[in-house]
N, C-alpha and C. Protein backbone atom coordinates (compact mmCIF):
# COMPACT_ATOMS: atom_id res chain seq x y z
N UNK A 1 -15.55 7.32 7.36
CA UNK A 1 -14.29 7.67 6.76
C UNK A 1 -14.51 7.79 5.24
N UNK A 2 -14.19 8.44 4.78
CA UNK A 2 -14.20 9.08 2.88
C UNK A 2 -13.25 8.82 2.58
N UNK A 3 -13.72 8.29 1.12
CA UNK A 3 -12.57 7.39 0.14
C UNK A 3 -10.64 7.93 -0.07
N UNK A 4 -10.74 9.63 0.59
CA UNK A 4 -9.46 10.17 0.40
C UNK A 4 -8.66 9.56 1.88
N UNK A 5 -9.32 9.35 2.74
CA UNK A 5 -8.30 8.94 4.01
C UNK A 5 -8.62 7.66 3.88
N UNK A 6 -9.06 6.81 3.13
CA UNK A 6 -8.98 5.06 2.75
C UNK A 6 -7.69 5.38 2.22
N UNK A 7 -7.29 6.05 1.42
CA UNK A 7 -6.34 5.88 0.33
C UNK A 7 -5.19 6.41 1.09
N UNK A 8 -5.47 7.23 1.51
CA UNK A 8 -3.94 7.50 2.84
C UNK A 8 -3.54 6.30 3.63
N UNK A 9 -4.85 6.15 4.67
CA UNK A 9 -4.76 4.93 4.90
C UNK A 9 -4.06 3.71 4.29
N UNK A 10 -4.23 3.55 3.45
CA UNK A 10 -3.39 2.46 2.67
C UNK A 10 -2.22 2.76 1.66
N UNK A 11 -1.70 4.24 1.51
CA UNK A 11 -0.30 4.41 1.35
C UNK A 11 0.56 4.52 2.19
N UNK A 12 -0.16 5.25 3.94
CA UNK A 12 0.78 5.10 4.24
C UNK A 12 1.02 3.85 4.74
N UNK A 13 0.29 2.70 4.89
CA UNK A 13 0.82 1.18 5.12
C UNK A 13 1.45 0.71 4.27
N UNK A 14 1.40 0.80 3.13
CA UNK A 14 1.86 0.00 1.61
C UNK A 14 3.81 1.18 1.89
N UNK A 15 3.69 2.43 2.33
CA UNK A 15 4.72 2.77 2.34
C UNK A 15 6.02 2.37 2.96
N UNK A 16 4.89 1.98 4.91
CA UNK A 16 5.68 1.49 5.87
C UNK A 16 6.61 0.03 5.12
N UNK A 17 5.71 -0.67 4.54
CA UNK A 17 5.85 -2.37 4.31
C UNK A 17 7.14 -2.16 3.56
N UNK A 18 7.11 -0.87 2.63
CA UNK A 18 8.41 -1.03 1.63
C UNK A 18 9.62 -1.03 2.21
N UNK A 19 9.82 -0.07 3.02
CA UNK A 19 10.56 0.33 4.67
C UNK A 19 11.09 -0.55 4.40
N UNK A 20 10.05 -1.52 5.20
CA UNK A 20 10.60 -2.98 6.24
C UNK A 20 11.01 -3.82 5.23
N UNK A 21 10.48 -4.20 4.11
CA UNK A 21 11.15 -4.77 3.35
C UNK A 21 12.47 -4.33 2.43
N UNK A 22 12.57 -3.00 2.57
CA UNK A 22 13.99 -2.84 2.39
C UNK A 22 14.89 -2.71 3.15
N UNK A 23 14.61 -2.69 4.51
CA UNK A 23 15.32 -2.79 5.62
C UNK A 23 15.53 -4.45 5.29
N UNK A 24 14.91 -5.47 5.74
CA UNK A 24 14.98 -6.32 5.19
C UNK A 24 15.62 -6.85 4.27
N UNK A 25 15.99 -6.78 3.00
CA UNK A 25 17.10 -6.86 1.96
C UNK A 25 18.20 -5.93 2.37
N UNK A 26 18.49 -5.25 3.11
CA UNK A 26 20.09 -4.48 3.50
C UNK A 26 20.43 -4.87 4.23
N UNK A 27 19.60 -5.93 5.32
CA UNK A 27 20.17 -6.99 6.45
C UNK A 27 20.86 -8.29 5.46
N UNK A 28 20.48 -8.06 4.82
CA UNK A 28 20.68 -9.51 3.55
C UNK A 28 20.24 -11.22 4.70
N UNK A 29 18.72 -10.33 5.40
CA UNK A 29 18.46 -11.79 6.13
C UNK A 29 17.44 -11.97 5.08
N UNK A 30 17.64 -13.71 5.25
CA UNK A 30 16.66 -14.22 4.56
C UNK A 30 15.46 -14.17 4.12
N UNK A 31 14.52 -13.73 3.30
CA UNK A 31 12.95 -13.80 3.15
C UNK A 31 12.40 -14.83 2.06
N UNK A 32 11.16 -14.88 2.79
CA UNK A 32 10.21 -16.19 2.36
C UNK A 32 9.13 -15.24 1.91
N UNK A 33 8.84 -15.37 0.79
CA UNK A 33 8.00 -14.59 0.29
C UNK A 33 6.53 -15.35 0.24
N UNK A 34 6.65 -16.48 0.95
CA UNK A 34 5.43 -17.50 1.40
C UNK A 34 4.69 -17.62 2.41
N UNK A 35 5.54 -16.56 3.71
CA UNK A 35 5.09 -16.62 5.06
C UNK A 35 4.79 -15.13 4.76
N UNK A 36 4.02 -14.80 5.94
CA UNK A 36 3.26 -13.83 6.57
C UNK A 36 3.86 -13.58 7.75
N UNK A 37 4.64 -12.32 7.41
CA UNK A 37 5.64 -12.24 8.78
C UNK A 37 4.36 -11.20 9.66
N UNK A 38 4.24 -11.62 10.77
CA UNK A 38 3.16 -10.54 11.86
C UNK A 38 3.88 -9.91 12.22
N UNK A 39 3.96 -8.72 12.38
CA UNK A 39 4.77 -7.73 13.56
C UNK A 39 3.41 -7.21 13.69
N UNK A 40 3.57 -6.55 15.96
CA UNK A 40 2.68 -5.61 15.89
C UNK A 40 2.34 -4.25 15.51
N UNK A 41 2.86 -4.09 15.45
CA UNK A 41 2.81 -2.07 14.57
C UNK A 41 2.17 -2.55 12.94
N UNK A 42 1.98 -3.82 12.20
CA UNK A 42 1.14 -3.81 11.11
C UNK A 42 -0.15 -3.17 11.52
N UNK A 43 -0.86 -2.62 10.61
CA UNK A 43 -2.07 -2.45 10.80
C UNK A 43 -2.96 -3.92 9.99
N UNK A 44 -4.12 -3.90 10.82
CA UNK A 44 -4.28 -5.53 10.56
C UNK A 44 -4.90 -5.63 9.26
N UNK A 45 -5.93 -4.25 9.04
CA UNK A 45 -6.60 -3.99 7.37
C UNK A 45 -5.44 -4.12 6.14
N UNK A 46 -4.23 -4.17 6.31
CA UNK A 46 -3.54 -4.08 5.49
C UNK A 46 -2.42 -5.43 5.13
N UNK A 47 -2.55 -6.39 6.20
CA UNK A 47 -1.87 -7.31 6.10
C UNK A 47 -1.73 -8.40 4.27
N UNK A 48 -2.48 -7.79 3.53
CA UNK A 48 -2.03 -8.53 2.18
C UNK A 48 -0.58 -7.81 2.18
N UNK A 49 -0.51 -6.28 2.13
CA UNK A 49 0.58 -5.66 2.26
C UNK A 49 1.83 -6.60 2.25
N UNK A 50 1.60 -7.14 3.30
CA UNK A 50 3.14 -8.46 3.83
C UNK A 50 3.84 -8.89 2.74
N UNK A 51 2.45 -9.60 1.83
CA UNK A 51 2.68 -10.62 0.71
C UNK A 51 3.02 -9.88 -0.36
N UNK A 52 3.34 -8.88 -0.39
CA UNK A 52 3.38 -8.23 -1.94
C UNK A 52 5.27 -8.27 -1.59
N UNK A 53 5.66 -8.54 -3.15
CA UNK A 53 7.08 -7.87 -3.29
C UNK A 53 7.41 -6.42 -3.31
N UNK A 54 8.82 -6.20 -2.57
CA UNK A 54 9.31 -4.54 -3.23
C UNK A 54 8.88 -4.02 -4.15
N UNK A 55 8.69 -4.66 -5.82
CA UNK A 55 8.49 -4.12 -7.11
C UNK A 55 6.90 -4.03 -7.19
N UNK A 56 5.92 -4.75 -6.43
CA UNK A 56 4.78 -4.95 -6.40
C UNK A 56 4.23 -3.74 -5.30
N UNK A 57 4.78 -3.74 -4.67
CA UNK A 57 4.48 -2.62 -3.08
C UNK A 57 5.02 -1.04 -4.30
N UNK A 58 5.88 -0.74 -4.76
CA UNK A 58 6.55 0.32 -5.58
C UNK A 58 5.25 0.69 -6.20
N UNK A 59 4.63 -0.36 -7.03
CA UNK A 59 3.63 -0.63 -8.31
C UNK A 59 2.45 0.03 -7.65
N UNK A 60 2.25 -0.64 -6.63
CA UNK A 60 0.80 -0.29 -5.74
C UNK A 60 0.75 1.07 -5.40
N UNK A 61 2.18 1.60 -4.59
CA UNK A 61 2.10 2.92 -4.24
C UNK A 61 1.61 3.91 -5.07
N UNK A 62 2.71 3.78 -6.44
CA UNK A 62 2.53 5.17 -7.60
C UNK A 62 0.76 4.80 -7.80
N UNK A 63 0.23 3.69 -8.03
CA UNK A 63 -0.96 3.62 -7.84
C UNK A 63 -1.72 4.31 -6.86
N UNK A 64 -1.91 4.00 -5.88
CA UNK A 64 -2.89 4.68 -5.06
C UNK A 64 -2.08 6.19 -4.78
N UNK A 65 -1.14 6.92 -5.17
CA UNK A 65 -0.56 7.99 -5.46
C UNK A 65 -1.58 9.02 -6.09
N UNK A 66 -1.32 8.11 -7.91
CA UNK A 66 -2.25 8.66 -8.76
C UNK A 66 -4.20 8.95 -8.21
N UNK A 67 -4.54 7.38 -7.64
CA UNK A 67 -5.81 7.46 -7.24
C UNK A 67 -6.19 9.01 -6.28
N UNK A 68 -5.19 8.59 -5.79
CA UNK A 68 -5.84 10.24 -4.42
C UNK A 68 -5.33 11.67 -4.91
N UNK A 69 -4.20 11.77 -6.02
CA UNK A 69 -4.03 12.95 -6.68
C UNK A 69 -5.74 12.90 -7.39
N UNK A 70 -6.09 11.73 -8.41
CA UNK A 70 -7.42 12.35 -9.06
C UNK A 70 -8.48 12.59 -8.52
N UNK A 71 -8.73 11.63 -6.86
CA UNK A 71 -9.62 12.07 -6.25
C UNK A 71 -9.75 13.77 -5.67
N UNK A 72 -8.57 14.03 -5.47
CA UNK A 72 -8.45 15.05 -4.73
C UNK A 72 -8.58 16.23 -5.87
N UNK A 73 -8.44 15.72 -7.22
CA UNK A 73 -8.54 16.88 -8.39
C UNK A 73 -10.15 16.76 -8.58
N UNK A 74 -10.49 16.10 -8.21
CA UNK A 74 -12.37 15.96 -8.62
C UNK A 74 -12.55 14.91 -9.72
N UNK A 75 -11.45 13.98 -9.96
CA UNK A 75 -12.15 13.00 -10.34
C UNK A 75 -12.37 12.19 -10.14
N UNK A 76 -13.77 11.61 -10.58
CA UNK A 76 -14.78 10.26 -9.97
C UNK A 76 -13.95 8.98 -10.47
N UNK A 77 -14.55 8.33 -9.91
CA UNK A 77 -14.85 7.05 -10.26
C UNK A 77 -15.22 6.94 -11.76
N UNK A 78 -14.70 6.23 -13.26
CA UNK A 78 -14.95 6.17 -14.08
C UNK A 78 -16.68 5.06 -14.34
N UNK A 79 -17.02 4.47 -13.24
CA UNK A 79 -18.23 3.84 -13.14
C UNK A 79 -19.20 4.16 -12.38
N UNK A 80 -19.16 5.88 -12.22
CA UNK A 80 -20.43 6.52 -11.23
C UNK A 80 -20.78 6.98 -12.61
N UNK A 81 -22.34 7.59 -12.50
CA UNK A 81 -22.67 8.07 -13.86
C UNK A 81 -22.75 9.34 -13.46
N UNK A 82 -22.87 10.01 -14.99
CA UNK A 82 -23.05 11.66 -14.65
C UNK A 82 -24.14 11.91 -15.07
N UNK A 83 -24.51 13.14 -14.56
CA UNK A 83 -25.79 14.08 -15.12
C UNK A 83 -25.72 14.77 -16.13
C-alpha cells in the first residue's frame, strides 16, 4: 500500500470518528473522554482515533487533508534528500 491510500486510509477513519462523535454530542449522552469506546465497524489501525477530541479529530483532518493534497502535487517528504 503507498503512502497516498495510508492517508485516505486514515481520513477516512479520523472522518468517520468525527461523525460519531458528533452524533454523540447531539444525543447530549454523556462522554468520557478517558474510555475507549469499541464499536465494531472501528477499524482497529485507527483506534487512537477514539481518544482524540472533536477539535483535535477537526485539527488532524485539515492535516492529513493538506498531507495528501502535497503528496498528490509531488511533494516529498521535507527529510528525503534530493539530487
Amino acid at each position: 500500500m503507498n503512502d497516498a491510500e495510508l492517508l485516505r486510509r486514515e481520513l477516512r477513519g479520523a472522518r468517520e470518528e468525527l461523525v460519531r462523535k458528533r452524533a454523540r454530542q447531539s444525543d447530549d449522552l454523556p462522554t468520557s473522554e478517558s474510555q475507549l469506546p469499541l464499536m465494531p465497524e472501528r477499524d482497529a489501525a485507527f483506534l487512537r482515533l477514539a481518544l482524540m477530541s472533536v477539535d483535535d479529530l477537526e485539527t488532524h483532518i485539515d492535516r492529513l487533508e493538506r498531507d495528501l493534497a502535497d503528496l498528490e502535487d509531488g511533494i516529498d517528504r521535507p527529510d528525503t534528500e534530493r539530487e
